[in-house]
N, C-alpha and C. Protein backbone atom coordinates (compact mmCIF):
# COMPACT_ATOMS: atom_id res chain seq x y z
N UNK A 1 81.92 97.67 118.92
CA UNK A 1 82.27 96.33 119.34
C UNK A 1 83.72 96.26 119.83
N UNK A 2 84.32 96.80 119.00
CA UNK A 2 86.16 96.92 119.54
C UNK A 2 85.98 97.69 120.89
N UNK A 3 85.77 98.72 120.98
CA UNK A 3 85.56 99.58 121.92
C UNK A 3 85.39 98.69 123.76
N UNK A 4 84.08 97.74 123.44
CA UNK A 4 83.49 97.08 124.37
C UNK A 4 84.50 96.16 124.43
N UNK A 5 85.07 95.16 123.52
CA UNK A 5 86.14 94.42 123.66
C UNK A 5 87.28 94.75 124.40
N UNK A 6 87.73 95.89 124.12
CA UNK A 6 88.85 96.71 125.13
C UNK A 6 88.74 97.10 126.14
N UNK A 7 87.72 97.49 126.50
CA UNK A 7 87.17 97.93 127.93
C UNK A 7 86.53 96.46 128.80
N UNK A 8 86.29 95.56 128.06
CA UNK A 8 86.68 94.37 128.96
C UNK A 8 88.07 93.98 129.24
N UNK A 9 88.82 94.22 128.36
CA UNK A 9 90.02 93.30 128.02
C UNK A 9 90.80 94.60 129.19
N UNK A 10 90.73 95.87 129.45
CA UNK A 10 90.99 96.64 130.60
C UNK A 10 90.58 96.17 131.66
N UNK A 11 88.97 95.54 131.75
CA UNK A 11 88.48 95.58 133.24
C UNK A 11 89.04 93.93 134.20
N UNK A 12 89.45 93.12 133.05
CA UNK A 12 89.89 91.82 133.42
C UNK A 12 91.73 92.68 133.86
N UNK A 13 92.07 93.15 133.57
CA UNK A 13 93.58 93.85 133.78
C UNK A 13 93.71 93.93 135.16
N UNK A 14 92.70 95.02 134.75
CA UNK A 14 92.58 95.49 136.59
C UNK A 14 91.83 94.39 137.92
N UNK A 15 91.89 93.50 137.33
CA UNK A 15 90.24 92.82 138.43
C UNK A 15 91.65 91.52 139.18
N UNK A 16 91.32 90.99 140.06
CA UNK A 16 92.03 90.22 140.63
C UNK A 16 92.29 88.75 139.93
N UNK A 17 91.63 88.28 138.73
CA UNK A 17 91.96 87.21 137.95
C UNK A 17 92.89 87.40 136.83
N UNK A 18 93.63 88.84 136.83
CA UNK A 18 94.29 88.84 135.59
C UNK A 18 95.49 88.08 135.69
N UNK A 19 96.28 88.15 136.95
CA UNK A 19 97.34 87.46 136.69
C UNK A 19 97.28 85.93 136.40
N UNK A 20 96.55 84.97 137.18
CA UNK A 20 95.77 83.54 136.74
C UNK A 20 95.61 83.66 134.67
N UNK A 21 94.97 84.99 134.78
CA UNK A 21 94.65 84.73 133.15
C UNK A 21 95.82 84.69 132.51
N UNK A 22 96.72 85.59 133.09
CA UNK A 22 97.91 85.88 132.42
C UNK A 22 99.18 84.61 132.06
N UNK A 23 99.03 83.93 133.13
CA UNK A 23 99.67 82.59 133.30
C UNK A 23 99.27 81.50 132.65
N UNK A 24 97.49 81.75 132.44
CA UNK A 24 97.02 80.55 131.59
C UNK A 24 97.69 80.82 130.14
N UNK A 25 97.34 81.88 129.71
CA UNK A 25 97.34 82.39 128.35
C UNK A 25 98.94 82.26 128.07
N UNK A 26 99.73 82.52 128.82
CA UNK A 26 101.59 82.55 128.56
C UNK A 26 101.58 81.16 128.76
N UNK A 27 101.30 80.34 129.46
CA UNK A 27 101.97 78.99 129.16
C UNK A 27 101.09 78.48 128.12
N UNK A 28 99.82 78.30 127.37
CA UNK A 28 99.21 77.60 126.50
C UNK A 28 99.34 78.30 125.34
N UNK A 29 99.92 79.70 124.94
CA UNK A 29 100.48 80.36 123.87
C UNK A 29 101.41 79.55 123.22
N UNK A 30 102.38 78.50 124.48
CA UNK A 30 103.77 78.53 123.85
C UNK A 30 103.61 76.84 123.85
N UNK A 31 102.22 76.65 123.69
CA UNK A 31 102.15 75.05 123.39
C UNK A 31 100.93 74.91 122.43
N UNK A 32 100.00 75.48 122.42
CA UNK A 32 99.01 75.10 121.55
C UNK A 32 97.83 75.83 121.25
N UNK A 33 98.26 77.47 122.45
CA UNK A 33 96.73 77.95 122.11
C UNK A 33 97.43 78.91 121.04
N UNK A 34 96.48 80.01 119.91
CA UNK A 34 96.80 80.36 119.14
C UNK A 34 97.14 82.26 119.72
N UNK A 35 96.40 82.62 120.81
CA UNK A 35 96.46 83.66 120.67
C UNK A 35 98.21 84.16 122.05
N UNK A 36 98.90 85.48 121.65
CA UNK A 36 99.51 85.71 122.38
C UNK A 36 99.37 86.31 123.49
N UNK A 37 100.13 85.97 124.73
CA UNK A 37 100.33 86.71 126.08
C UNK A 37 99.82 88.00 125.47
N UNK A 38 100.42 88.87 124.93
CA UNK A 38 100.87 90.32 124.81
C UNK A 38 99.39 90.99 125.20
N UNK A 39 98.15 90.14 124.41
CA UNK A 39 96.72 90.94 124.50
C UNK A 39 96.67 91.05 126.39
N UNK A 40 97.30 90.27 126.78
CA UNK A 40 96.89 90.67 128.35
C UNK A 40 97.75 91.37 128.75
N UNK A 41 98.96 91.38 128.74
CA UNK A 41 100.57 91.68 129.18
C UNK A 41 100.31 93.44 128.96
N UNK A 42 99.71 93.84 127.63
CA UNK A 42 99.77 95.06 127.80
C UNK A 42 98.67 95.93 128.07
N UNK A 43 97.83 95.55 127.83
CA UNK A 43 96.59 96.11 129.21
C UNK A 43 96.86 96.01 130.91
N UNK A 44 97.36 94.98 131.17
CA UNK A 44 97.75 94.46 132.41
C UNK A 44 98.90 95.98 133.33
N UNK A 45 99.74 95.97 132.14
CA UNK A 45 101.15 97.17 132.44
C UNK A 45 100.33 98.56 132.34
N UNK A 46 99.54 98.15 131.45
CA UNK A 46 99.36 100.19 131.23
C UNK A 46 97.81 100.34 132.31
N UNK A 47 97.77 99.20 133.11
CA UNK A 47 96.67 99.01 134.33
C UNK A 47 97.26 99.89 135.37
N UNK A 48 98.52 98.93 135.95
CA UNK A 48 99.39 98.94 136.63
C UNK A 48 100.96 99.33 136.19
N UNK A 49 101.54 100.30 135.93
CA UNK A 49 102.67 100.46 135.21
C UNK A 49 103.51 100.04 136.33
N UNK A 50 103.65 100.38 137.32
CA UNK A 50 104.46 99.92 138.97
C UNK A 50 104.80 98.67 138.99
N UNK A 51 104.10 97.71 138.39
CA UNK A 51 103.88 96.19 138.50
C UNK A 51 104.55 95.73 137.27
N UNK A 52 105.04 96.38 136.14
CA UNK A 52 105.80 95.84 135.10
C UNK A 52 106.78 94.66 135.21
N UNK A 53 107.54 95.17 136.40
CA UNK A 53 108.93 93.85 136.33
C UNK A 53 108.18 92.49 137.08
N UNK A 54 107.11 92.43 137.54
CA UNK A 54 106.61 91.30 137.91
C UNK A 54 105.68 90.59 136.88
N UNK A 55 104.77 91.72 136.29
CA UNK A 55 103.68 91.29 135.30
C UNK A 55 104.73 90.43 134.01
N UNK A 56 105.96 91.11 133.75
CA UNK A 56 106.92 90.48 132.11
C UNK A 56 107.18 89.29 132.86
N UNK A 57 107.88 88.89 134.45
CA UNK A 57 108.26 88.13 135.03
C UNK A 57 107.36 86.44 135.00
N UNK A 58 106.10 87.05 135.37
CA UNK A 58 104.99 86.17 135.34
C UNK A 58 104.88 85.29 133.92
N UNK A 59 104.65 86.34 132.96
CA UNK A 59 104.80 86.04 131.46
C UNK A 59 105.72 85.37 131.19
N UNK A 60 106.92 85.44 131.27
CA UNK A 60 108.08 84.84 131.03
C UNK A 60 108.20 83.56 131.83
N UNK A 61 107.74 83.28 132.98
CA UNK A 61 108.14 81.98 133.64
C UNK A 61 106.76 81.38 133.10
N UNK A 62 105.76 81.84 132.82
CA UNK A 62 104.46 81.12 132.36
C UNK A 62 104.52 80.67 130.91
N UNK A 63 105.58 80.88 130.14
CA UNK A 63 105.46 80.80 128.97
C UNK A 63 106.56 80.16 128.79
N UNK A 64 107.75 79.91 129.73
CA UNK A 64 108.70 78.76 129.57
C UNK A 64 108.61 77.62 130.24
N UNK A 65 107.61 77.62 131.05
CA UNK A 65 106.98 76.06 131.48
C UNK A 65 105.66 75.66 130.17
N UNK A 66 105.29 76.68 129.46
CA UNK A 66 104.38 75.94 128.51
C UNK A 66 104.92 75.43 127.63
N UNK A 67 106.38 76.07 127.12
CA UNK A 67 107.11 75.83 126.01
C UNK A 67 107.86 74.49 126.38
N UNK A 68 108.15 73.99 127.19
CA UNK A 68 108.32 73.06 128.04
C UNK A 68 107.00 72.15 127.91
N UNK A 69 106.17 71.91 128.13
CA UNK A 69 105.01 71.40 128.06
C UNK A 69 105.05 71.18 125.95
N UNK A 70 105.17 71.99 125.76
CA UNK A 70 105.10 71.89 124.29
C UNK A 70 106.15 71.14 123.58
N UNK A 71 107.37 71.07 124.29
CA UNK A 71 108.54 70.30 124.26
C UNK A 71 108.03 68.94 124.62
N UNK A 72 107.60 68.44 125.38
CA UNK A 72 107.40 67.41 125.70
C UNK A 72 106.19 66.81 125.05
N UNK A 73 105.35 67.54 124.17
CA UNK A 73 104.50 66.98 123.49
C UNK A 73 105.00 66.65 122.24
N UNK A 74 106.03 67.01 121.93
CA UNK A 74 106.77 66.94 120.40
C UNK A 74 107.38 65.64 121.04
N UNK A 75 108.16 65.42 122.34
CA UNK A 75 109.38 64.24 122.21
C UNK A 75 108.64 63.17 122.61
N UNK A 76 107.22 63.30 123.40
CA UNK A 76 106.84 62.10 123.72
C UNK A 76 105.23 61.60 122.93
N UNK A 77 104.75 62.72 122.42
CA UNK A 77 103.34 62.15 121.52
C UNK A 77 103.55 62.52 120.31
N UNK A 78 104.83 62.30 119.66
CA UNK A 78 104.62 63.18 118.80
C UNK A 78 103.82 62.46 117.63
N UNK A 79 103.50 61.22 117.58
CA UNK A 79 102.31 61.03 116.42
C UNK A 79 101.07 60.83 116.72
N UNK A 80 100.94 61.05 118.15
CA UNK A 80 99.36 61.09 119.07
C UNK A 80 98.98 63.09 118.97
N UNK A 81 99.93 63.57 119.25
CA UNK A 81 99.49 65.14 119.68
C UNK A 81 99.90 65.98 119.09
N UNK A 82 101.10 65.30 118.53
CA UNK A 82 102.29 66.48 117.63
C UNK A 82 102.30 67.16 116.05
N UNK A 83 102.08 65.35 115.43
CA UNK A 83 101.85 65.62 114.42
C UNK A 83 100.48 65.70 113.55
N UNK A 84 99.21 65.90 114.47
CA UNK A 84 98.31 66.66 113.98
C UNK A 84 98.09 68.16 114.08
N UNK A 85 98.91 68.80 115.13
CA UNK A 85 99.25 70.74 115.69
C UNK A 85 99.90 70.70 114.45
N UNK A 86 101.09 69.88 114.36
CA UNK A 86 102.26 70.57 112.95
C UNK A 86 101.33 70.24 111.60
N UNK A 87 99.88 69.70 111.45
CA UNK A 87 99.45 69.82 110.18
C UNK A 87 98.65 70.12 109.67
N UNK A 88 97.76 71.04 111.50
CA UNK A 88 97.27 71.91 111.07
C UNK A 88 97.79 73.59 110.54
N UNK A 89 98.99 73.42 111.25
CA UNK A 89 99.79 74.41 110.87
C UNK A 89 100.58 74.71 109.68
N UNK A 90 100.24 73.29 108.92
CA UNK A 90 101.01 73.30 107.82
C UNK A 90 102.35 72.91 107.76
N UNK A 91 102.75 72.40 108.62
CA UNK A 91 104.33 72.28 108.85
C UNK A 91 104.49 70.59 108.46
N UNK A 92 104.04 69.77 108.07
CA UNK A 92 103.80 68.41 107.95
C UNK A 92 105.29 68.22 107.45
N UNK A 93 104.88 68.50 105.67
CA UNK A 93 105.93 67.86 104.94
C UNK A 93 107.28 68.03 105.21
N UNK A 94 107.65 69.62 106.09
CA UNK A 94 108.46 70.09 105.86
C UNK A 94 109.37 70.08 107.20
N UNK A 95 108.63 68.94 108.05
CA UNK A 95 108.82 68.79 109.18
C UNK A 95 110.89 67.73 109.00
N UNK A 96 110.77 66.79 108.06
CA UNK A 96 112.17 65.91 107.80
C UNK A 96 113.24 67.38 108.07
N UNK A 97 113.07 68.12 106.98
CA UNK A 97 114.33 69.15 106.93
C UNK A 97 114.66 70.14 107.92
N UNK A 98 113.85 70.19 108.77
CA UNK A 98 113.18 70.89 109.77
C UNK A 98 114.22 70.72 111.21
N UNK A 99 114.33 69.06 110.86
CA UNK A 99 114.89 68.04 112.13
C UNK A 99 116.47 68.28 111.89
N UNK A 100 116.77 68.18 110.64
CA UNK A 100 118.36 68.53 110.02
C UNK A 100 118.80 70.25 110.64
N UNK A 101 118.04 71.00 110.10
CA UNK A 101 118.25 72.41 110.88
C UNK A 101 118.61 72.31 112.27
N UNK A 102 117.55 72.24 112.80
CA UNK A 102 118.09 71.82 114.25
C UNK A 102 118.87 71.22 114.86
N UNK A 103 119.89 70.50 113.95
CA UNK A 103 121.02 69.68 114.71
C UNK A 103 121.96 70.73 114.99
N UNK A 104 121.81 71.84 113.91
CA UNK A 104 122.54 72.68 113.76
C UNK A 104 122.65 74.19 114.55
N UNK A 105 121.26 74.28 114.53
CA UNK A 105 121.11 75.71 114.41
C UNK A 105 120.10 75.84 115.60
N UNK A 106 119.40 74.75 116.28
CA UNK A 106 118.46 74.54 117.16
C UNK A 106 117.95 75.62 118.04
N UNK A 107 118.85 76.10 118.90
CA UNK A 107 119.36 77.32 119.96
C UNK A 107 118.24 78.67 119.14
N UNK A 108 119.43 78.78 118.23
CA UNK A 108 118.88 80.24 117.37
C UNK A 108 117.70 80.06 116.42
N UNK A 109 117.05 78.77 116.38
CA UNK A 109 115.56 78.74 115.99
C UNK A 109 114.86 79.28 117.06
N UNK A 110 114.96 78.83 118.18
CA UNK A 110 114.22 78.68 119.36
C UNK A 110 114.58 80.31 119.94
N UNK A 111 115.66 81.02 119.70
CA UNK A 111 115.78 82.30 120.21
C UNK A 111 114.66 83.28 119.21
N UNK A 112 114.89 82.82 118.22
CA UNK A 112 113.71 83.73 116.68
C UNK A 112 112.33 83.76 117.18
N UNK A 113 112.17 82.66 116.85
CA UNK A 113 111.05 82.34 117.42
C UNK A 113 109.91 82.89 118.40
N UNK A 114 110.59 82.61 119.51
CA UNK A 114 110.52 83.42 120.84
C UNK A 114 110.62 84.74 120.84
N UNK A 115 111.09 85.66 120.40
CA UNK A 115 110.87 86.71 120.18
C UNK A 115 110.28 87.61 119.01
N UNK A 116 110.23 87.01 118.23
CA UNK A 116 109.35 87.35 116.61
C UNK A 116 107.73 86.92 116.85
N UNK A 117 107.15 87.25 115.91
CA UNK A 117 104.85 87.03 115.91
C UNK A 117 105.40 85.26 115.28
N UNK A 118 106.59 84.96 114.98
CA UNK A 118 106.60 83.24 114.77
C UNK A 118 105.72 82.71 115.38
N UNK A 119 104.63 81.76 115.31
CA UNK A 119 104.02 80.64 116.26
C UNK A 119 104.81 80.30 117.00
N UNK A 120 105.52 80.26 118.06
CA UNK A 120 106.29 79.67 119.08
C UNK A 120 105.96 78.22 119.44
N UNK A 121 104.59 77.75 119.47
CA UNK A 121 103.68 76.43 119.70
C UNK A 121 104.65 75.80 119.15
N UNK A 122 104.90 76.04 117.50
CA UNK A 122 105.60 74.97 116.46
C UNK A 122 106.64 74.78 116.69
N UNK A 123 107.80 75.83 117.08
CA UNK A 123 109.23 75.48 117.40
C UNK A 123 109.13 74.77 118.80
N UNK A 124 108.37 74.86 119.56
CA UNK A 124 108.10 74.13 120.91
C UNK A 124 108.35 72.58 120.80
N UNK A 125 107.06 72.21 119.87
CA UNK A 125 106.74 71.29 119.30
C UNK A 125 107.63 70.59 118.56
N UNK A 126 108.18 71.31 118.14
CA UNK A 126 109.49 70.60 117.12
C UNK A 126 110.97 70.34 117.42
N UNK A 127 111.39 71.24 118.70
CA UNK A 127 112.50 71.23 119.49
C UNK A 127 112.39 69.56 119.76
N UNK A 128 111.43 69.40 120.48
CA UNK A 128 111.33 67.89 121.06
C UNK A 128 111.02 67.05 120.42
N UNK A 129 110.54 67.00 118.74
CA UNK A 129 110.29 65.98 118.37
C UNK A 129 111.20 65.65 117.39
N UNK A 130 112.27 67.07 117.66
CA UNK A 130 113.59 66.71 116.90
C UNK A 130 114.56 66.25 117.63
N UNK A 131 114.72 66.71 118.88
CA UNK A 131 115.65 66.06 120.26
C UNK A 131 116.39 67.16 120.10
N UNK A 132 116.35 68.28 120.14
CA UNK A 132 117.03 69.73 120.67
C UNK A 132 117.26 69.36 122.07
N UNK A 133 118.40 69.72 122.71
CA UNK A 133 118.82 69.36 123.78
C UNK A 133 117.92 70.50 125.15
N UNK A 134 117.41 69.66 125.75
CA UNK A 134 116.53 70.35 126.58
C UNK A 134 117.48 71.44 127.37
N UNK A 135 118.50 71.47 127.59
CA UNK A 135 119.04 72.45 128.55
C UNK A 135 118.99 73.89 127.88
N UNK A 136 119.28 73.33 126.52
CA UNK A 136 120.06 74.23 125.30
C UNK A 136 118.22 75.04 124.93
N UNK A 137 117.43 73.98 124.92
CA UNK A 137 116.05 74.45 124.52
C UNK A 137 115.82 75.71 125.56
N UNK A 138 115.56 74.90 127.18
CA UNK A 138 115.20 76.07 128.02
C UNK A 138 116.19 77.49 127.95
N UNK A 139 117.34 77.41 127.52
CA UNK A 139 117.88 78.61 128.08
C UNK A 139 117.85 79.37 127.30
N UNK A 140 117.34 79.18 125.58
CA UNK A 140 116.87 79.87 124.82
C UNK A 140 115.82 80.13 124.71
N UNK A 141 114.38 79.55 125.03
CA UNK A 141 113.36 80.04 125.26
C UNK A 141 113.54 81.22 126.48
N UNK A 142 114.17 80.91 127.69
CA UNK A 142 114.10 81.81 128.87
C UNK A 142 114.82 83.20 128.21
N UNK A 143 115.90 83.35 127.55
CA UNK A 143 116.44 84.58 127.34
C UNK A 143 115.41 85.22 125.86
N UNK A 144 115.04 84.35 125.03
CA UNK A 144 114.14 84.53 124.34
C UNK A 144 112.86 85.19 124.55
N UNK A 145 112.25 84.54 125.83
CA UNK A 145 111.10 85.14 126.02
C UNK A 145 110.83 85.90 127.17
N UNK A 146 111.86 85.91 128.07
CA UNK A 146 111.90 87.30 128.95
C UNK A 146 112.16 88.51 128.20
N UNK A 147 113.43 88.02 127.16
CA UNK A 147 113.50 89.53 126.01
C UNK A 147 112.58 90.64 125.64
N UNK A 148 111.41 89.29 125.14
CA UNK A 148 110.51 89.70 124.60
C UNK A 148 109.46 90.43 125.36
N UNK A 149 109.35 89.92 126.35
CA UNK A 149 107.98 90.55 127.40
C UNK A 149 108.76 91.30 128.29
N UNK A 150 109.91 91.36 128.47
CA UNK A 150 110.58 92.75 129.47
C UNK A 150 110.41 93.87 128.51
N UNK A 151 110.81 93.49 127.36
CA UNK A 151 111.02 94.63 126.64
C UNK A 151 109.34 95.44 126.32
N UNK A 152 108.89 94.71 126.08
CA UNK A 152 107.47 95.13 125.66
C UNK A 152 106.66 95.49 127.25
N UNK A 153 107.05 95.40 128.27
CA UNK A 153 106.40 96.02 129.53
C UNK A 153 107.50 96.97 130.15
N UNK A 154 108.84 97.02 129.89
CA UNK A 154 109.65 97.96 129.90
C UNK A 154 109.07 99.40 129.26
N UNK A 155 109.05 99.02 127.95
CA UNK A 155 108.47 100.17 127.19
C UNK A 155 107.14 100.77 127.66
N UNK A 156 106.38 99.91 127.75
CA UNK A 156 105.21 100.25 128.46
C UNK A 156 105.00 101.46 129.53
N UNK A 157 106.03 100.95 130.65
CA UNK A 157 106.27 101.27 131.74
C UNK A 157 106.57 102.67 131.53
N UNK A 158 107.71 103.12 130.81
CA UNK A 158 108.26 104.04 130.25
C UNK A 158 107.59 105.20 129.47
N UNK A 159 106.71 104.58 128.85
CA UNK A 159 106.23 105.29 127.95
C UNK A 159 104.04 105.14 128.05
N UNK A 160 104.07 104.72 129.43
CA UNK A 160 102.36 103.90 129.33
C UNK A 160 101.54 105.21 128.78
N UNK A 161 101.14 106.67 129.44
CA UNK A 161 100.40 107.37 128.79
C UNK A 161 99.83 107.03 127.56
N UNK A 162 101.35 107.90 126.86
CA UNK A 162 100.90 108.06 125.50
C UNK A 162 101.03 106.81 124.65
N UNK A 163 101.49 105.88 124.95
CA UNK A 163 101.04 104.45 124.26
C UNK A 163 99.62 103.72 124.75
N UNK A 164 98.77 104.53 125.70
CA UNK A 164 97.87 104.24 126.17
C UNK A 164 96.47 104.85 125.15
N UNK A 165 96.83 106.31 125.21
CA UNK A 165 96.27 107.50 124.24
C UNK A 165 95.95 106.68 123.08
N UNK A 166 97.45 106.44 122.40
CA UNK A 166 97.56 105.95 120.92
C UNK A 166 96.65 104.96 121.09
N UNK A 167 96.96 103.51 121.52
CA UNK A 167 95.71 102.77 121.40
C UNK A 167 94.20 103.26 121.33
N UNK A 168 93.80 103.52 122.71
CA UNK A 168 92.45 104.32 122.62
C UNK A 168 92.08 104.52 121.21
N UNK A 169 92.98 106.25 120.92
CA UNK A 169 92.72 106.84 120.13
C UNK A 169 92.58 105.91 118.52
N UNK A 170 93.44 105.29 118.56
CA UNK A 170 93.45 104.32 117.20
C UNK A 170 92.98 102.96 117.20
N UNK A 171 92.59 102.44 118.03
CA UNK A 171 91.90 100.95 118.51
C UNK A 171 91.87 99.89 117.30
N UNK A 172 91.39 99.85 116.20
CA UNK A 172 91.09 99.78 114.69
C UNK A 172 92.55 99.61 114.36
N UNK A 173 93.26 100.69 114.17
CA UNK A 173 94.48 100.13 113.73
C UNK A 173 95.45 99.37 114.83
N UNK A 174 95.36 99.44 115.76
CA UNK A 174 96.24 98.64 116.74
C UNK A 174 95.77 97.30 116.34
N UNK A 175 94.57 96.80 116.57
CA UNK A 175 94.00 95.85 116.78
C UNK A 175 94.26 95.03 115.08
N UNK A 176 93.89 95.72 114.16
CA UNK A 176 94.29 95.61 112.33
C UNK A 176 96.07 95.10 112.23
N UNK A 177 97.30 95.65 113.27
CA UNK A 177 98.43 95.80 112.89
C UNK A 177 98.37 94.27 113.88
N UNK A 178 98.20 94.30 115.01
CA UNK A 178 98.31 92.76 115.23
C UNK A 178 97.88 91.39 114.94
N UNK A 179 96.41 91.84 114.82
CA UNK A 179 96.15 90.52 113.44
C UNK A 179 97.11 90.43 112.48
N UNK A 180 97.41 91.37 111.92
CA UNK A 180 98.68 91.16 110.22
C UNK A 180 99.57 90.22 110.86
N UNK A 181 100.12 90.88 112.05
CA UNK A 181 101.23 90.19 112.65
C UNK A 181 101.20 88.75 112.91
N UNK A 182 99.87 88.57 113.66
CA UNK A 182 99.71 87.39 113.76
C UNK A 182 99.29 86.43 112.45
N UNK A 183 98.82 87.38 111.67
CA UNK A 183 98.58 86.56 110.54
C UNK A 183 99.86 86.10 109.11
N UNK A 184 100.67 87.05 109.39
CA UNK A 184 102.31 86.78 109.05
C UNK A 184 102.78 86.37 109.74
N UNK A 185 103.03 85.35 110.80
CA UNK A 185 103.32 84.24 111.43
C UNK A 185 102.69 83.18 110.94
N UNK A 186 102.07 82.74 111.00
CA UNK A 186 101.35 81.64 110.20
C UNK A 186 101.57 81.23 108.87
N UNK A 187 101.62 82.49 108.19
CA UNK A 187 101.90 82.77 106.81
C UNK A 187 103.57 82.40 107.06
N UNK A 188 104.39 82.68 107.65
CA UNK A 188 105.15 82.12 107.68
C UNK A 188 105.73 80.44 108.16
N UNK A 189 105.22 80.28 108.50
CA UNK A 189 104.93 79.06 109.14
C UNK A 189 104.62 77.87 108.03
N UNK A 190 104.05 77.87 107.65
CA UNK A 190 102.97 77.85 105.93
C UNK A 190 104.55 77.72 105.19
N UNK A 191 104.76 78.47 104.47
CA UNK A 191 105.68 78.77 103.84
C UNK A 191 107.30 78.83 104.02
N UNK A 192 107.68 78.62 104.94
CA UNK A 192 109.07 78.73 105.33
C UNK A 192 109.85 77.50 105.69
């Protein structure tokens, strides 16, 4: 079943809708959908390794207009749209102290975030429904999340073979180490 899963999740890489997919998935990552860019981003690179600085590029501008989108669902719905995402996420109660941080520290939430398995949706969400200064928001999401997807299609690029091999060869655990990941985000989220 993994096997077949990957070899779709390759054949959409290569096929002419990946970048569309790629754009859906990077901007609704960073507002409300649960799963990350990366499942496409790195099939996509180790498709096309040549195409790296455009494929992170794509990612990165698709995922700071969602985060943006997610910003604006925190400052303008936030008790229509906002504060049912922050409770299913668990973030409800802990949302008051949340707003105090951010007067402070806003920038370097939003840089963590963005580059860590953090839910990004929630700091999206919360930038704006705390009034993080939108300039200050975008330019930390943008250095935040180009970081993150240059670096991870950089490497790629660099290294696609045998990070290609390894997957293959280990599918089970690749696939096992990013659930955790994703599932220690949440868990953090939950708890923090």
């Amino acid at each position: 079943m993994l096997r077949r899963l990957y070899d779709k999740t390759l054949a959409l890489a290569a096929s002419p809708k990946a970048v569309p997919a790629l754009v859906g998935v990077s901007f609704a990552e960073s507002s409300f959908f649960p799963l990350p860019p990366d499942l496409l981003l790195v099939p996509m690179v180790l498709s096309a390794r040549q195409r790296w600085v455009y494929l992170a590029a794509v990612c990165t501008i698709a995922s700071v207009v969602g985060a943006m989108f997610g910003y604006a669902i925190g400052a303008l719905l936030f008790y229509q749209v906002a504060e049912p995402i922050l409770a299913f996420y668990g973030y409800s109660e802990k949302f008051a102290a949340f707003t105090e941080w951010f007067t402070e520290y806003g920038a370097w939430i939003v840089f963590l975030a963005g580059v860590t398995p953090f839910p990004y949706k929630v700091i999206t969400i919360a930038s704006g429904a705390a009034g993080l200064s939108l300039p200050i928001f975008v330019v930390a999401s943008i250095v935040a999340r180009g970081l993150r997807f240059f670096i991870v299609a950089g490497l790629l690029y660099l290294f696609g073979p045998p990070i290609r091999d390894f997957i293959e060869n280990r599918l089970a655990l690749v696939l096992g180490v990013v659930g955790a990941l994703g599932v220690a985000g949440f868990i953090a989220v939950k708890f923090l």
